[in-house]
C-alpha atoms as a PDB file:
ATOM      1  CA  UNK A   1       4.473  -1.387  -4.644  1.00  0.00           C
ATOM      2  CA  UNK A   2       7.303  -2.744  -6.901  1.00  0.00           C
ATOM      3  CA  UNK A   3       7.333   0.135  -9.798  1.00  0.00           C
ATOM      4  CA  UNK A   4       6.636   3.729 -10.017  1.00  0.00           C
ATOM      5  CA  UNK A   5       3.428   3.750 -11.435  1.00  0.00           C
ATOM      6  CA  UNK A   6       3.249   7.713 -12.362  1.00  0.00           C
ATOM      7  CA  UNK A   7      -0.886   8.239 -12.041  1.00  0.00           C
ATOM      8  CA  UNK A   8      -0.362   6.699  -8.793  1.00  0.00           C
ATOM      9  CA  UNK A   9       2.684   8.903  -8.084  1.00  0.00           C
ATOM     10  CA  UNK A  10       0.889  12.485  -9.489  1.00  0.00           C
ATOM     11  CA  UNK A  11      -2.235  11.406  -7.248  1.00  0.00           C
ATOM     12  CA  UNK A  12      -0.536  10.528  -3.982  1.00  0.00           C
ATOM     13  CA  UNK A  13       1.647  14.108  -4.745  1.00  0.00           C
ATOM     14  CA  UNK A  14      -1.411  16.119  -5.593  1.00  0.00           C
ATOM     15  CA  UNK A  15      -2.975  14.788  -1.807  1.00  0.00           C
ATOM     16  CA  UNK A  16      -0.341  15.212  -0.096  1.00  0.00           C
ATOM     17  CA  UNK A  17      -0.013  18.846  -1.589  1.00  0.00           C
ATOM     18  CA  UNK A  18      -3.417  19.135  -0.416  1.00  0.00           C
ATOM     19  CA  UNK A  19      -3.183  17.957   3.171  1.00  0.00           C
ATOM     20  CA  UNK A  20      -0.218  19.887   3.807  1.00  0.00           C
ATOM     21  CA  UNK A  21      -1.815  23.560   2.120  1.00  0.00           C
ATOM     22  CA  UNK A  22      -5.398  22.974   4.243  1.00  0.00           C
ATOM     23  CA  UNK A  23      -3.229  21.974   7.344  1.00  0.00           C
ATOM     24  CA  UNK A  24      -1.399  25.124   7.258  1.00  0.00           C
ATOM     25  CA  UNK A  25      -4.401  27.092   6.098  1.00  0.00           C
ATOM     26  CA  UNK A  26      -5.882  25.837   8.687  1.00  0.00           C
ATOM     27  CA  UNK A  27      -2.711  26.852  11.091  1.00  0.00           C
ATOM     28  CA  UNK A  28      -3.284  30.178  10.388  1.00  0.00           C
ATOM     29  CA  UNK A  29      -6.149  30.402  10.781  1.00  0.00           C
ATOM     30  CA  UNK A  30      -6.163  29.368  14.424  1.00  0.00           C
ATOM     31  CA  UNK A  31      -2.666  31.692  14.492  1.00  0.00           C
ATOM     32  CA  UNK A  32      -4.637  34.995  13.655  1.00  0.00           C
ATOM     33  CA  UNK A  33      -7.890  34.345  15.389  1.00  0.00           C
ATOM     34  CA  UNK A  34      -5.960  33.259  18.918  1.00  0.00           C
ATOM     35  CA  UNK A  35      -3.792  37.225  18.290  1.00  0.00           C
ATOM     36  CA  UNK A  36      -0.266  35.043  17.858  1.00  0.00           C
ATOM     37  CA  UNK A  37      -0.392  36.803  13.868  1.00  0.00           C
ATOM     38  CA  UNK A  38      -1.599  40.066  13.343  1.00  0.00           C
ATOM     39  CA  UNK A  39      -4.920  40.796  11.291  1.00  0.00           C
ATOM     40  CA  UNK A  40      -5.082  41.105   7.594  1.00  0.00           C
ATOM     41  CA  UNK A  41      -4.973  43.878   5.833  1.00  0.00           C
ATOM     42  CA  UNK A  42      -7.547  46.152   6.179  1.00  0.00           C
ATOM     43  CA  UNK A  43      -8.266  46.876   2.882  1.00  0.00           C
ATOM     44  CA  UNK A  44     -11.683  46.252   0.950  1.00  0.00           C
ATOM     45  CA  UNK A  45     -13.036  42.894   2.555  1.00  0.00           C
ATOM     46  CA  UNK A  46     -14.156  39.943   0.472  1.00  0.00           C
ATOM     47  CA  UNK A  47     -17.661  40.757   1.921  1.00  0.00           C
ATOM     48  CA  UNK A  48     -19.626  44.187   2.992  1.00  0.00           C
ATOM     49  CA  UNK A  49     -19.361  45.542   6.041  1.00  0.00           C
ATOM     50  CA  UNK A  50     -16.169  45.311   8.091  1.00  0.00           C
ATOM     51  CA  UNK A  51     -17.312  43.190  10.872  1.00  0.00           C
ATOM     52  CA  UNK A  52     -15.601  39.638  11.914  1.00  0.00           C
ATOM     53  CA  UNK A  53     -17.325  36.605  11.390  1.00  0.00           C
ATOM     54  CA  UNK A  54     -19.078  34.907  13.906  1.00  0.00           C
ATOM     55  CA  UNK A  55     -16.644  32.625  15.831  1.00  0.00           C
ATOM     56  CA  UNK A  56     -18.736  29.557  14.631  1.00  0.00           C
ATOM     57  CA  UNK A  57     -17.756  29.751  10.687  1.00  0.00           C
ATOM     58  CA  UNK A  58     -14.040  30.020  11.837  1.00  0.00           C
ATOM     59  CA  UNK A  59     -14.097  27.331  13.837  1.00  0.00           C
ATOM     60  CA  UNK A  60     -15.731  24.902  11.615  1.00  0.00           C
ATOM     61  CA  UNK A  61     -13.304  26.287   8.701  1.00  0.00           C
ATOM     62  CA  UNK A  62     -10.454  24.796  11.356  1.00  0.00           C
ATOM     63  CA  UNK A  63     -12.329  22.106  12.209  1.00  0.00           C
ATOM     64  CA  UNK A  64     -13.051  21.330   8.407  1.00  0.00           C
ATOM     65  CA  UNK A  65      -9.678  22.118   7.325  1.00  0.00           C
ATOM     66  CA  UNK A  66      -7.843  19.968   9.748  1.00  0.00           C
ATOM     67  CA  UNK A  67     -10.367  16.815   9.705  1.00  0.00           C
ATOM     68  CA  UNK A  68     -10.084  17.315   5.463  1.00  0.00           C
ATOM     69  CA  UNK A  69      -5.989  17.177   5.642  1.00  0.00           C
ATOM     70  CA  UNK A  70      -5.977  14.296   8.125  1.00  0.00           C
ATOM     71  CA  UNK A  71      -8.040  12.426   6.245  1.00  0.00           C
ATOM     72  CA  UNK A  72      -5.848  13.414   3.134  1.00  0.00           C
ATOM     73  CA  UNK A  73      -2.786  12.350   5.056  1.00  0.00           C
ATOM     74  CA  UNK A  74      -4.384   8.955   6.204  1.00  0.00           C
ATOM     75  CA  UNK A  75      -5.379   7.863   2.686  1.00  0.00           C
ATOM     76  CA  UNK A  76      -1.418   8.684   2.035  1.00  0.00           C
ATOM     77  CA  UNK A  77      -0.271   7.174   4.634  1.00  0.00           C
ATOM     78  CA  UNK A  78      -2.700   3.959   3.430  1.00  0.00           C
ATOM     79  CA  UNK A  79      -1.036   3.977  -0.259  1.00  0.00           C
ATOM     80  CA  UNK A  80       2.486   2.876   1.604  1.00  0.00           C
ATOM     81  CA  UNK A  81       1.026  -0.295   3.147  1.00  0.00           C
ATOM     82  CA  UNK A  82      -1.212  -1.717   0.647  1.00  0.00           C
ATOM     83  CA  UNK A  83      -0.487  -5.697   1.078  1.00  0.00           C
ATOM     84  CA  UNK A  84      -1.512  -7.431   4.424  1.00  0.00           C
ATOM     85  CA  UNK A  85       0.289  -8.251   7.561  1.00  0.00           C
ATOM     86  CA  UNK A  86       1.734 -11.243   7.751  1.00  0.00           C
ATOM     87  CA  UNK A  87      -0.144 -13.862  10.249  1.00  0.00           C
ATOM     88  CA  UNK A  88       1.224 -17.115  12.310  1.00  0.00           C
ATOM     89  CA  UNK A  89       0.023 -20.007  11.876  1.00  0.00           C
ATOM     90  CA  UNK A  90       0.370 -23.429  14.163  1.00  0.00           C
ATOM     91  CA  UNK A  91       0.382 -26.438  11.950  1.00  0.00           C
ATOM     92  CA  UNK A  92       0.399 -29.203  14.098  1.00  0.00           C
ATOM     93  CA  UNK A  93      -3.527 -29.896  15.436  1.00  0.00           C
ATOM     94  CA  UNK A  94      -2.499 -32.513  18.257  1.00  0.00           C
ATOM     95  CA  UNK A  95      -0.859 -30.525  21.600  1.00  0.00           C
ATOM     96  CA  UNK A  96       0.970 -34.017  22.181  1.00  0.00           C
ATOM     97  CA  UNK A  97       3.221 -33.588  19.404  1.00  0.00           C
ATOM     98  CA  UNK A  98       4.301 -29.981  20.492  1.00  0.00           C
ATOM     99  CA  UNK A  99       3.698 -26.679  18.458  1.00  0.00           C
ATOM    100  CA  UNK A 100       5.029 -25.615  14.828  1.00  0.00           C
ATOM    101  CA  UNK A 101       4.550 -21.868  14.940  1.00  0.00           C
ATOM    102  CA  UNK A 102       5.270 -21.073  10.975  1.00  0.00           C
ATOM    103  CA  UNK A 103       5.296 -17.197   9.830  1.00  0.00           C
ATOM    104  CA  UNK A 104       3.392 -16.585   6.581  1.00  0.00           C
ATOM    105  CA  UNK A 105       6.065 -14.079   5.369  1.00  0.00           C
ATOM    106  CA  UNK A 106       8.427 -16.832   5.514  1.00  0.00           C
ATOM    107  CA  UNK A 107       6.604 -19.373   3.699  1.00  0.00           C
ATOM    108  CA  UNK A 108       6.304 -16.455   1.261  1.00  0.00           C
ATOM    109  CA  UNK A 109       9.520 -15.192   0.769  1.00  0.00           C
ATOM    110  CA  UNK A 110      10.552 -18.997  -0.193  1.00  0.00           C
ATOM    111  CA  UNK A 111       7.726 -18.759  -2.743  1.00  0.00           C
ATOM    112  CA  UNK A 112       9.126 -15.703  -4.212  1.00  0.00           C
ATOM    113  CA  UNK A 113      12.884 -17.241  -3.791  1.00  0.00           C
ATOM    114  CA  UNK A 114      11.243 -20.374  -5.845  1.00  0.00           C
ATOM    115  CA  UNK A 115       9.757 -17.822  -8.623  1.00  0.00           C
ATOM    116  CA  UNK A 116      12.857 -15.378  -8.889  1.00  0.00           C
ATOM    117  CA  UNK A 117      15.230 -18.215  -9.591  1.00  0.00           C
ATOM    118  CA  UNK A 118      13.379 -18.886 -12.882  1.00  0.00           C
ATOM    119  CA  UNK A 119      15.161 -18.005 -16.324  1.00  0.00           C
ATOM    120  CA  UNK A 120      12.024 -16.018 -17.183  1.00  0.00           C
ATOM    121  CA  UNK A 121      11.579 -13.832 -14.106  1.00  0.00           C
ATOM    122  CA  UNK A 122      13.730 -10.738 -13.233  1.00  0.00           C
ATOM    123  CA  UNK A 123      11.790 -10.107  -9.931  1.00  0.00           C
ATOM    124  CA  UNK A 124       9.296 -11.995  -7.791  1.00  0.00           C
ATOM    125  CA  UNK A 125       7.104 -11.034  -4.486  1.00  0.00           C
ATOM    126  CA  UNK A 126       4.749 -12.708  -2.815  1.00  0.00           C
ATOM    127  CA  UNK A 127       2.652 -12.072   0.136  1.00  0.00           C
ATOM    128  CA  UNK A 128       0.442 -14.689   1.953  1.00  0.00           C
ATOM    129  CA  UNK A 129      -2.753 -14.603   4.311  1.00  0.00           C
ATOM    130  CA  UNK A 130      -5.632 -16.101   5.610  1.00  0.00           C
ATOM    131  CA  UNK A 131      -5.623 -19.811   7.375  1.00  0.00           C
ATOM    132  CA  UNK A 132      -2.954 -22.204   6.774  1.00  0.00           C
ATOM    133  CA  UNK A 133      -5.672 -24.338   5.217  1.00  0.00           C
ATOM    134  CA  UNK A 134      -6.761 -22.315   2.581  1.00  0.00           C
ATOM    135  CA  UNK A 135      -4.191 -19.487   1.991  1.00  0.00           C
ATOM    136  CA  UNK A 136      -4.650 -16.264  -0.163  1.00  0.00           C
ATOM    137  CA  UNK A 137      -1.135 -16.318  -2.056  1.00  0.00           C
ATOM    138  CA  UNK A 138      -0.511 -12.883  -3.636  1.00  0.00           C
ATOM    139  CA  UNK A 139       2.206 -12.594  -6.115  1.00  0.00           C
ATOM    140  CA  UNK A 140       3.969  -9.918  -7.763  1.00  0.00           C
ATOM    141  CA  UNK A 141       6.233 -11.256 -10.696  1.00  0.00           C
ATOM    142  CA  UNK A 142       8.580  -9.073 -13.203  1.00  0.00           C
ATOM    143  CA  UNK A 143       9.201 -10.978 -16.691  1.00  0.00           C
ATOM    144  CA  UNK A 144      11.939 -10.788 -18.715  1.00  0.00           C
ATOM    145  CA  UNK A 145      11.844  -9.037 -22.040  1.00  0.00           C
ATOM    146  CA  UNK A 146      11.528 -11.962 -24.606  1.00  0.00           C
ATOM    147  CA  UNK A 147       9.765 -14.455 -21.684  1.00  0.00           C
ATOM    148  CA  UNK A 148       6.962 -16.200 -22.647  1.00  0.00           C
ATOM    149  CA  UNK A 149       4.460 -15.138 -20.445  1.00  0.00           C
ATOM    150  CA  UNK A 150       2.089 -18.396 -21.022  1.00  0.00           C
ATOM    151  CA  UNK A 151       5.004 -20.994 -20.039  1.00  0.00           C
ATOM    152  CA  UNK A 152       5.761 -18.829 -17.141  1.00  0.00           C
ATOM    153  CA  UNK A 153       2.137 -18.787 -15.604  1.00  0.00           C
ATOM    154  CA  UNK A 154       1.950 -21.916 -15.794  1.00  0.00           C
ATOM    155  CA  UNK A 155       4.948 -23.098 -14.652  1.00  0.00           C
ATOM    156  CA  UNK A 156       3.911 -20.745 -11.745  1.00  0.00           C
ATOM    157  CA  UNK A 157       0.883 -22.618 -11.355  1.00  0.00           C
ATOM    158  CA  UNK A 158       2.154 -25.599 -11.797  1.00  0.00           C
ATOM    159  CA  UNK A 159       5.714 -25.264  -9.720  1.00  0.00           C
ATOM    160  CA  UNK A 160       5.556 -23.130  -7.139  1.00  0.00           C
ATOM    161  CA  UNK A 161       1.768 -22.966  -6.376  1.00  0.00           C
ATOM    162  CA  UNK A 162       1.824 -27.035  -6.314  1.00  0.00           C
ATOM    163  CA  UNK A 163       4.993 -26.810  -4.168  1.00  0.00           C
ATOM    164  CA  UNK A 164       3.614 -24.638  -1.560  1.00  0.00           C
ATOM    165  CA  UNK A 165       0.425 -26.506  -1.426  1.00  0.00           C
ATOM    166  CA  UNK A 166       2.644 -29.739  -1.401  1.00  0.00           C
ATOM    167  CA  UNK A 167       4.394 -27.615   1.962  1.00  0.00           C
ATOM    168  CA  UNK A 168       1.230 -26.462   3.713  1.00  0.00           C
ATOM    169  CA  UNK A 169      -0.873 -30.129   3.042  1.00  0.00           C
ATOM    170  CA  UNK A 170      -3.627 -28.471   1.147  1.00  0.00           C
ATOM    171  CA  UNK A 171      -4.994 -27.875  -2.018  1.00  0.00           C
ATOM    172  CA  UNK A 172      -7.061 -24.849  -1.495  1.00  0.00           C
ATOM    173  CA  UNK A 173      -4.594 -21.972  -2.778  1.00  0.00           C
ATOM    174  CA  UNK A 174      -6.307 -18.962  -3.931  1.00  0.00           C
ATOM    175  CA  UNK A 175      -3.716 -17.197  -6.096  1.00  0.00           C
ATOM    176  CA  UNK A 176      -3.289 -13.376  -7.466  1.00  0.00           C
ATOM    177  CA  UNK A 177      -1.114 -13.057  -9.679  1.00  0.00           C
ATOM    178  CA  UNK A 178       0.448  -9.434 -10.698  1.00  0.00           C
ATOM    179  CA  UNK A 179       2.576 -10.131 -14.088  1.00  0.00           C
ATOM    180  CA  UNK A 180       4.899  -7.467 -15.373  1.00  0.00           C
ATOM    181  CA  UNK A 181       7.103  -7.516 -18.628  1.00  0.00           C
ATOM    182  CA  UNK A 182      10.114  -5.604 -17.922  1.00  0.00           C
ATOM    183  CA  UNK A 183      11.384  -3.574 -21.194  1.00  0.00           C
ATOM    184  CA  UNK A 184      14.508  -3.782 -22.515  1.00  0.00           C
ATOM    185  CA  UNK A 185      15.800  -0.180 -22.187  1.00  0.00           C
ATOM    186  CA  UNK A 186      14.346  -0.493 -18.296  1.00  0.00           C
ATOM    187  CA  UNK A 187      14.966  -3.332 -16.560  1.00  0.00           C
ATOM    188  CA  UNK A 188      12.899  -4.277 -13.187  1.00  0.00           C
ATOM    189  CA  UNK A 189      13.672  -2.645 -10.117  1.00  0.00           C
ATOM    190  CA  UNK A 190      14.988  -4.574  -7.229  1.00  0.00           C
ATOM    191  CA  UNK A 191      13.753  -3.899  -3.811  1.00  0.00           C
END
């Protein structure tokens, strides 16, 4: 991700928060039942009658509790590696002629190089997948203040985008585009 984007931020906090209170809860649990923490008060129970539960409910309460904060802690986990891996790709088709082995997150980072070094743009990323052939070009693009925003797409489009399928010998570029204006109090973030 290239900005704090706050709903994000209060959502990945408030799972997080939850993982980690049902893993513990969940850590006691198992504590008391296996006799490592003593018993609970024993005061007025939540329910009649002083007798334990059956060893069933507090297992699936540990087994639900732990499964719930893993999967919590997964989705988190997820949030931190949102764009895909780069891939390989070997460009020349006849063995004769040897083997160009060409990383997409290079051919990528020269895109972004190509975009950042615009008047307009105070921070470019881009991220490519898929075939050499027909590449999925994802772009994430911080504006300046005043830029104008429908010069910039298109010089984009018309640039860098024509440039890289100029590069790669094809014409089949499936762009996303991500297009931020950065305010003038609070300039992009560099990463």
């Amino acid at each position: 991700m290239t900005r704090a984007n706050r709903p994000a931020t209060l959502n990945r906090s408030v799972l997080a928060s939850t993982g980690a209170l049902l893993t513990a809860g969940g850590g006691l649990v198992v504590a008391v039942h296996s006799g490592w923490l003593d018993h609970p008060g024993t005061g007025p129970g939540l329910v009649p009658g002083t007798a334990a539960p059956p060893a069933w409910v507090v297992w699936t309460v540990i087994v639900g509790a732990v499964v719930l904060g893993l999967l919590c802690l997964r989705w988190l986990i997820a949030q931190f590696s949102r764009m895909p891996k780069p891939v390989s790709w070997h460009l020349d088709p006849e063995p004769s002629t040897g083997d160009t082995v060409l990383s997409s997150k290079t051919v990528a980072a020269a895109v972004a190089a190509d975009i950042q070094s615009y008047t307009d743009v105070e921070h470019a990323g881009a991220w490519l997948t898929g075939p050499h052939t027909a590449p999925r070009l994802h772009l994430s693009v911080t504006a300046a203040p005043d830029a104008d925003i429908t010069d910039l797409r298109r010089r984009i489009r018309d640039d860098a985008v024509a440039q890289l399928g100029r590069a790669l010998q094809t014409d089949q570029i499936t762009v996303g585009l991500e297009l931020r204006v950065a305010t003038a109090d609070r300039r992009a973030r560099l990463h």
